[in-house]
PDB file of N, CA and C in Angstrom:
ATOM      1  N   UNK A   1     -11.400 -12.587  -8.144  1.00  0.00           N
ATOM      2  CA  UNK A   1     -11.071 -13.644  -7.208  1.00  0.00           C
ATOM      3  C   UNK A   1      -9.607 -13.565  -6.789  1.00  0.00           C
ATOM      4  N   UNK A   2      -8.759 -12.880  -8.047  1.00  0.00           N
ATOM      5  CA  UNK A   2      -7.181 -13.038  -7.442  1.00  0.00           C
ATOM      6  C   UNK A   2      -6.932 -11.863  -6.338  1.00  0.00           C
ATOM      7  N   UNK A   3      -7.742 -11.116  -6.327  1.00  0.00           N
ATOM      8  CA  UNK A   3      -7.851  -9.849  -5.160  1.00  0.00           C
ATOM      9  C   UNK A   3      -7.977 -10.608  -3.784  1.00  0.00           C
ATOM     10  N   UNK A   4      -9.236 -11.276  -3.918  1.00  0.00           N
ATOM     11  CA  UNK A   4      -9.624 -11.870  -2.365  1.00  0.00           C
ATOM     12  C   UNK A   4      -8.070 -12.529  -2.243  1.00  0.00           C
ATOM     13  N   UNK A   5      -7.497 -13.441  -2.768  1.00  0.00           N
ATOM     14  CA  UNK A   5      -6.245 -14.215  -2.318  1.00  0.00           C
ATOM     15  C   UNK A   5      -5.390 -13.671  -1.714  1.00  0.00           C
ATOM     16  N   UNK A   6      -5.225 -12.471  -2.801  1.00  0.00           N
ATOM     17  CA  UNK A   6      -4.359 -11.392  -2.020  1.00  0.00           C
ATOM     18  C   UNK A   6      -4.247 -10.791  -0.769  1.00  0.00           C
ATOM     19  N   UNK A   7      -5.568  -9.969  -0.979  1.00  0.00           N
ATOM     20  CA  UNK A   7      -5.908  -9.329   0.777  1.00  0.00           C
ATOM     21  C   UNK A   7      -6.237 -10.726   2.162  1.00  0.00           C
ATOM     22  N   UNK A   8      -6.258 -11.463   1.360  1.00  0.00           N
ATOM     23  CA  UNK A   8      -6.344 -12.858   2.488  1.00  0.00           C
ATOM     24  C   UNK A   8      -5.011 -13.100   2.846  1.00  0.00           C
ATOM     25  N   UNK A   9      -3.930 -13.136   2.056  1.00  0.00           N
ATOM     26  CA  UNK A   9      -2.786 -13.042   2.167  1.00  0.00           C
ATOM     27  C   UNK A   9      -2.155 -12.182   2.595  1.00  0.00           C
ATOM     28  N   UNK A  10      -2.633 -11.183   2.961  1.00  0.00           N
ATOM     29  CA  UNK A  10      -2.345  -9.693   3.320  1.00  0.00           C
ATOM     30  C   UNK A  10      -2.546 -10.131   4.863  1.00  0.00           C
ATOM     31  N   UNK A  11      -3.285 -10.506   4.975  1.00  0.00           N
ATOM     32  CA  UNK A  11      -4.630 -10.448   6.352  1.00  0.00           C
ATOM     33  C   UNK A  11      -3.561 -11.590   7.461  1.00  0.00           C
ATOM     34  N   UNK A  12      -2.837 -12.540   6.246  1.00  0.00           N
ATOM     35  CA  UNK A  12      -2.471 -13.577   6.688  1.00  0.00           C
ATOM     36  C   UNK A  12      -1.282 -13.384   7.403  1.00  0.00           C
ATOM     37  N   UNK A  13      -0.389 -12.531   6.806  1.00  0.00           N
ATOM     38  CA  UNK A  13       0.346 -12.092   7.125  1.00  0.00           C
ATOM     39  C   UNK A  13       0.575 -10.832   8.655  1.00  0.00           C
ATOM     40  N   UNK A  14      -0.365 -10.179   8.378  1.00  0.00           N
ATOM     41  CA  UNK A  14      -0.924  -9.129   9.223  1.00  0.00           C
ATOM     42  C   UNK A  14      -0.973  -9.839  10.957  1.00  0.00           C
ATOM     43  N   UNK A  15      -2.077 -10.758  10.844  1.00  0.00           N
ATOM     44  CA  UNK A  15      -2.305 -11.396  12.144  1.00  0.00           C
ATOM     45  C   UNK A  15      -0.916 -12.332  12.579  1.00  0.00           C
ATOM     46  N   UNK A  16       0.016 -12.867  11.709  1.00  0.00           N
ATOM     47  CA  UNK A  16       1.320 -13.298  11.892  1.00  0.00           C
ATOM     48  C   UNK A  16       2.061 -12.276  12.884  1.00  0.00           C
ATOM     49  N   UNK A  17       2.343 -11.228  12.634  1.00  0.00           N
ATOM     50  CA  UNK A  17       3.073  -9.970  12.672  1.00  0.00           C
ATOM     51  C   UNK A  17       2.154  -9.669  14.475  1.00  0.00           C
ATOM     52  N   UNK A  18       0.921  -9.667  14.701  1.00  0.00           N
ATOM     53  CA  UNK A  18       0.199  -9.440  15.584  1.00  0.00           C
ATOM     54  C   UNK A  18       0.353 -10.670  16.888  1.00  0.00           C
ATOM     55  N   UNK A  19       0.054 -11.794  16.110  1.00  0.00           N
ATOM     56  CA  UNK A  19       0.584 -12.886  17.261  1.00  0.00           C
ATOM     57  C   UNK A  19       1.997 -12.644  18.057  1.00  0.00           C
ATOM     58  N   UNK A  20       2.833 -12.807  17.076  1.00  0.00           N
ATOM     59  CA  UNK A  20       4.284 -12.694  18.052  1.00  0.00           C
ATOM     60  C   UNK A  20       4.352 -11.174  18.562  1.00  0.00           C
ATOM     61  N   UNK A  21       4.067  -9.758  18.065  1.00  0.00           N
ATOM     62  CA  UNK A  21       3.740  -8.761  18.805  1.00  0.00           C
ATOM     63  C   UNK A  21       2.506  -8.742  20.666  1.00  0.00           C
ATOM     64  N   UNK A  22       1.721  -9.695  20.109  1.00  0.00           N
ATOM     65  CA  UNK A  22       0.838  -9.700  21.172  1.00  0.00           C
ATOM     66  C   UNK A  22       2.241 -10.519  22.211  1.00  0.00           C
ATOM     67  N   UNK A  23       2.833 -11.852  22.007  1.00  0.00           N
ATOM     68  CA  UNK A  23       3.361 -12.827  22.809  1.00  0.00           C
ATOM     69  C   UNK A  23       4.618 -11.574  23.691  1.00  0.00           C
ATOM     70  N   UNK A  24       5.292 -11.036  22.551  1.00  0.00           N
ATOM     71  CA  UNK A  24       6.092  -9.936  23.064  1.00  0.00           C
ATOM     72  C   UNK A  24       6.091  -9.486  24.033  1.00  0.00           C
ATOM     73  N   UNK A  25       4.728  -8.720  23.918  1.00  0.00           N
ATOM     74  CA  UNK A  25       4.764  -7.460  25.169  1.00  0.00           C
ATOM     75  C   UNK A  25       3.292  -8.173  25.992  1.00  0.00           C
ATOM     76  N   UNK A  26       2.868  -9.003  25.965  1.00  0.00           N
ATOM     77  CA  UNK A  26       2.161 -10.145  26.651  1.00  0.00           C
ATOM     78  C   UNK A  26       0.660  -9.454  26.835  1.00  0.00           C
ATOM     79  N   UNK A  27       0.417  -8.885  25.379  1.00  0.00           N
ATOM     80  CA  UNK A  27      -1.132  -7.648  25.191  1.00  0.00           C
ATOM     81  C   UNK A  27      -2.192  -8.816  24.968  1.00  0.00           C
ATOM     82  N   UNK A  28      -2.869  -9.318  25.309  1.00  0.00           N
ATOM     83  CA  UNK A  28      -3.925  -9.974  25.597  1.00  0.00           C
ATOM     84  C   UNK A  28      -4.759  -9.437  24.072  1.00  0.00           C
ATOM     85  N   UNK A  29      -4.981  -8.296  23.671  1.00  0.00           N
ATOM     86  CA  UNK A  29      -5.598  -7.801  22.415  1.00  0.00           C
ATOM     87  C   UNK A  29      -4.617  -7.735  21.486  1.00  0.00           C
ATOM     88  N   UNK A  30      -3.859  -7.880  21.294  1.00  0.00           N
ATOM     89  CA  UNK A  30      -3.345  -7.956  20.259  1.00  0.00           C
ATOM     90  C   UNK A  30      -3.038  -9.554  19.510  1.00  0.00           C
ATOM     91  N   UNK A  31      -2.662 -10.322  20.966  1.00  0.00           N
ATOM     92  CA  UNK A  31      -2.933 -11.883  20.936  1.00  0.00           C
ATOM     93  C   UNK A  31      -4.301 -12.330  20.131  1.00  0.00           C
ATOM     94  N   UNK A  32      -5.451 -11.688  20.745  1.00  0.00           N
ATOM     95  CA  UNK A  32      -6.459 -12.109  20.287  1.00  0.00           C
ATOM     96  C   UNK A  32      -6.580 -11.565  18.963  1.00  0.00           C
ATOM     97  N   UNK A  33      -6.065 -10.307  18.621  1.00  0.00           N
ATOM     98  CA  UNK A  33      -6.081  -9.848  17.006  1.00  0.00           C
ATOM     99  C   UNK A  33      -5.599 -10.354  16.011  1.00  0.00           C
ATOM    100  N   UNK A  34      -4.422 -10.571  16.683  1.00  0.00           N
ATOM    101  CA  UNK A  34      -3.375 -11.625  15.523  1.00  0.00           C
ATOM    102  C   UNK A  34      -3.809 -13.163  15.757  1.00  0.00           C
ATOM    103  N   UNK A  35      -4.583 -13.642  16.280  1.00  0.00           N
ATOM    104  CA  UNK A  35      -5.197 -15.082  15.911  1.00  0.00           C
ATOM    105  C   UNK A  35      -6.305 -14.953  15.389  1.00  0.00           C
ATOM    106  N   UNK A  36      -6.881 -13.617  15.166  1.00  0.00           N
ATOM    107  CA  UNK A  36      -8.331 -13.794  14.427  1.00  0.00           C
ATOM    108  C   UNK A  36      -7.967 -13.386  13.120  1.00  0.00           C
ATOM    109  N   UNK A  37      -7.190 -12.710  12.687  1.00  0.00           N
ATOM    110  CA  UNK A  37      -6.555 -12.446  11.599  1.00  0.00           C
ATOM    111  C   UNK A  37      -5.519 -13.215  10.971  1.00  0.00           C
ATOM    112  N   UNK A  38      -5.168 -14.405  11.771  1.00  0.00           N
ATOM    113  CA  UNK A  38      -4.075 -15.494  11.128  1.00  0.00           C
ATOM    114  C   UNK A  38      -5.510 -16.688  10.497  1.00  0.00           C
ATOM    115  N   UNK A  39      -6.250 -17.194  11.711  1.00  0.00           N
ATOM    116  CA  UNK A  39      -7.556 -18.070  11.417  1.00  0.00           C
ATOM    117  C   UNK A  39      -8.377 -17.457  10.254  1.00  0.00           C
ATOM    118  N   UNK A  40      -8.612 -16.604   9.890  1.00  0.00           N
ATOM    119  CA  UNK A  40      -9.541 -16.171   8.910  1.00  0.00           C
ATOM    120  C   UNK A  40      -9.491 -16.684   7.676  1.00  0.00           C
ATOM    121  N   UNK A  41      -8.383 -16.472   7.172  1.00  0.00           N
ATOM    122  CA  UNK A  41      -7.588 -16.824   5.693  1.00  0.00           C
ATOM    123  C   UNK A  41      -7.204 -17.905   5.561  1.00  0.00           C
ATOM    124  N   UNK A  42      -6.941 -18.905   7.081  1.00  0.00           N
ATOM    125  CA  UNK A  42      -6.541 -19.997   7.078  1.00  0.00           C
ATOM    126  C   UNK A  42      -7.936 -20.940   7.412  1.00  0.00           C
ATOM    127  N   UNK A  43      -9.374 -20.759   7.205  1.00  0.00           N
ATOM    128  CA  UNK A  43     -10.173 -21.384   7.857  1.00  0.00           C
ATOM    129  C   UNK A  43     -11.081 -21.168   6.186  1.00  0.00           C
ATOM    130  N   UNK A  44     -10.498 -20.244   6.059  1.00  0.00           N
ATOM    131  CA  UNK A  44     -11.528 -20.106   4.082  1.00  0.00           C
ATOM    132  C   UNK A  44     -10.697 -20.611   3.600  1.00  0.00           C
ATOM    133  N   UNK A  45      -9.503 -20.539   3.123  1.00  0.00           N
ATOM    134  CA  UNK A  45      -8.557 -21.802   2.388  1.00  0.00           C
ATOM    135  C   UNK A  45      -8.920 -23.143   2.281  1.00  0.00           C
ATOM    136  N   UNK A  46      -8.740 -23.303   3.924  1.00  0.00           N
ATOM    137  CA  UNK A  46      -9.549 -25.017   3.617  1.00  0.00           C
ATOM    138  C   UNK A  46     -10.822 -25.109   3.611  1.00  0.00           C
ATOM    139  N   UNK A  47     -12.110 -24.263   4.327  1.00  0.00           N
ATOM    140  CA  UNK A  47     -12.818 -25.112   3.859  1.00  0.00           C
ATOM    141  C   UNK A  47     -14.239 -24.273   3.203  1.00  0.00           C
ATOM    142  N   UNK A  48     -13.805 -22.703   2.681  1.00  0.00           N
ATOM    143  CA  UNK A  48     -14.409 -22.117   2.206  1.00  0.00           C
ATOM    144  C   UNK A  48     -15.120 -20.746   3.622  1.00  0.00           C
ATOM    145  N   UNK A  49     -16.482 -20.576   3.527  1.00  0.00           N
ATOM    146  CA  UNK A  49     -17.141 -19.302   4.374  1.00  0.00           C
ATOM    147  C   UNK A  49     -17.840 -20.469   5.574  1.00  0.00           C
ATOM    148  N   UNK A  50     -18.007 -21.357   5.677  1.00  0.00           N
ATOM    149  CA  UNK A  50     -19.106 -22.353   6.396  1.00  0.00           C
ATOM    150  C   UNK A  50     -18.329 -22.097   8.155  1.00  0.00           C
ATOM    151  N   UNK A  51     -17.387 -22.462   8.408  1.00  0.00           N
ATOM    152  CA  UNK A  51     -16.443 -22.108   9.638  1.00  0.00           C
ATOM    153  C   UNK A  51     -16.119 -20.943   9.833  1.00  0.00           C
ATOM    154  N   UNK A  52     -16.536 -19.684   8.870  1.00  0.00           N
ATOM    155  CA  UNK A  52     -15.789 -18.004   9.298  1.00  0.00           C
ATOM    156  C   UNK A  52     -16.466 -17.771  11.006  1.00  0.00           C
ATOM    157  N   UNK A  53     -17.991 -18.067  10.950  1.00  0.00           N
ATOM    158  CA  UNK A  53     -18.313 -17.849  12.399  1.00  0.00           C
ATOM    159  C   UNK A  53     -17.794 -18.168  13.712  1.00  0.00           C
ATOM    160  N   UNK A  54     -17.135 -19.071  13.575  1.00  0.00           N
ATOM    161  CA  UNK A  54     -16.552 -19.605  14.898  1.00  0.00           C
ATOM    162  C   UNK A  54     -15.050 -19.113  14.847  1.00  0.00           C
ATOM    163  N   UNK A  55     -14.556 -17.903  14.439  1.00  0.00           N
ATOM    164  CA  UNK A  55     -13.275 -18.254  14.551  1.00  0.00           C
ATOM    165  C   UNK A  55     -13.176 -16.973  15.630  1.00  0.00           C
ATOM    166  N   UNK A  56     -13.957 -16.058  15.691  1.00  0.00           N
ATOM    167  CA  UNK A  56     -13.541 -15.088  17.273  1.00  0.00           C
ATOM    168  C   UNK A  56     -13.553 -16.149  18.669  1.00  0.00           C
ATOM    169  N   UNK A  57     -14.610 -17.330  18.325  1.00  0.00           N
ATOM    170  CA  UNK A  57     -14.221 -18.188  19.565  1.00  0.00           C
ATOM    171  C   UNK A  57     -13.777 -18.807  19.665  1.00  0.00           C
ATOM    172  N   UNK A  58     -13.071 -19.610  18.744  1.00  0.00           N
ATOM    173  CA  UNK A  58     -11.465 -20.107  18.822  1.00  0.00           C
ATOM    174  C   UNK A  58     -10.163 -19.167  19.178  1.00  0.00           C
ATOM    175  N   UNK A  59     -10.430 -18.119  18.515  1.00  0.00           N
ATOM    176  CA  UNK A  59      -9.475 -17.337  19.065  1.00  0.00           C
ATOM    177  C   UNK A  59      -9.482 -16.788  20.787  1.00  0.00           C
ATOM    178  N   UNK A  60     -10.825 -16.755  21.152  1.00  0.00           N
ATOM    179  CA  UNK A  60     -10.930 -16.424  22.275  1.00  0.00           C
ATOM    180  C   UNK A  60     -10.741 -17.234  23.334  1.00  0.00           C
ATOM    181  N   UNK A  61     -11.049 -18.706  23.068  1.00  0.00           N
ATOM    182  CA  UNK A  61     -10.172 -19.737  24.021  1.00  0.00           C
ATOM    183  C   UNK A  61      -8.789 -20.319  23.612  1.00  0.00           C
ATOM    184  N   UNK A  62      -7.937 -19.478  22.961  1.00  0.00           N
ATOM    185  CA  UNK A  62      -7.023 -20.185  22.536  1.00  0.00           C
ATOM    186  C   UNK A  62      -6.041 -18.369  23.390  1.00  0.00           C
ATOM    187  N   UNK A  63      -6.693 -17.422  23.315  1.00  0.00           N
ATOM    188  CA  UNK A  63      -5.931 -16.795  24.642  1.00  0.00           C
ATOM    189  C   UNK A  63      -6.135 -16.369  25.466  1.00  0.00           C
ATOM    190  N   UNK A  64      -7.398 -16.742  25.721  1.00  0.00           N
ATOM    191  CA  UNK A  64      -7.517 -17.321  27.092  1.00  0.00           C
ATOM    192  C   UNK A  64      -6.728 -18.502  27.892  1.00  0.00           C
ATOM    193  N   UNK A  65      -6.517 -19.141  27.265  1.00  0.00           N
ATOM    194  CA  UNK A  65      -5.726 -20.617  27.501  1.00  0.00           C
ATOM    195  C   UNK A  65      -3.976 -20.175  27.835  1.00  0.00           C
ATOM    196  N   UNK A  66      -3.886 -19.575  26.732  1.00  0.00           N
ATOM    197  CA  UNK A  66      -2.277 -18.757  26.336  1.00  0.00           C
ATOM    198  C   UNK A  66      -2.104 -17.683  27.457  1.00  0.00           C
ATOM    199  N   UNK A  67      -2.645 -17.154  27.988  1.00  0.00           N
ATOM    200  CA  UNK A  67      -2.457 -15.706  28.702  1.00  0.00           C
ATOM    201  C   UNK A  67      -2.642 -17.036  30.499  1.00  0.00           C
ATOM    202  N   UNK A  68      -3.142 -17.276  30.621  1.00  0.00           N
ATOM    203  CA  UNK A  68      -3.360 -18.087  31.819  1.00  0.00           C
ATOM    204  C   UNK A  68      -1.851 -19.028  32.005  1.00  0.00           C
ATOM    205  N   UNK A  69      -1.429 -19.136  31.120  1.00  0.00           N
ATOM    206  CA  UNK A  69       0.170 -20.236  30.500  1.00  0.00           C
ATOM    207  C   UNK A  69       1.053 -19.186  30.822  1.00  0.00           C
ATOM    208  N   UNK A  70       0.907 -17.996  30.351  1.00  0.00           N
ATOM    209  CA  UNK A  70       1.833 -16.894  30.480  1.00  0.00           C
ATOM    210  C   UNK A  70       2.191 -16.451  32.120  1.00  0.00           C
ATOM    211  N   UNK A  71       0.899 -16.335  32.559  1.00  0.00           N
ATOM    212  CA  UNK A  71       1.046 -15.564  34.164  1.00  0.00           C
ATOM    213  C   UNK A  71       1.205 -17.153  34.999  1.00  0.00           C
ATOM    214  N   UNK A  72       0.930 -17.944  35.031  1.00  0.00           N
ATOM    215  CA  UNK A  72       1.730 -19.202  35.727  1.00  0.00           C
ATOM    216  C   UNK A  72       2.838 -19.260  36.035  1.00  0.00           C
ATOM    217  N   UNK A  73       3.773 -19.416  34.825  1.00  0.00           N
ATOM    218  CA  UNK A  73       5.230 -19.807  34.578  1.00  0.00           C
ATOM    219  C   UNK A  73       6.164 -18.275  35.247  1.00  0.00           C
TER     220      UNK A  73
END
């Protein structure tokens, strides 16, 4: 079990590193990589495996939303 924490923590970190890389250079996939990989670890923390399914589509309207914010301004 202290493994999973780890590589969740790994993972957690990973999609961190990917978000502000995606915002950077304004990569639409990498945005979406680093929020599916920040949500993962942060969606089993609180509330276990029951929410893992929905988190490519949170991530997917959340840059969608973000990338539409980007080319506006």
């Amino acid at each position: 079990m202290i493994w999973v924490n780890i590589i969740l923590i790994i993972l957690l970190i990973e999609g961190i590193v990917l978000f502000f890389y995606g915002l950077q250079k304004q990569s639409q996939l990498f945005f979406f990589l680093g929020m599916t990989a920040f949500f993962i670890p942060v969606v089993y923390f609180i509330s276990g495996i029951t929410f893992l399914p929905m988190i490519p589509v949170l991530a997917l309207i959340i840059t969608y939303i973000t990338k539409r914010k980007i080319t506006l301004t």
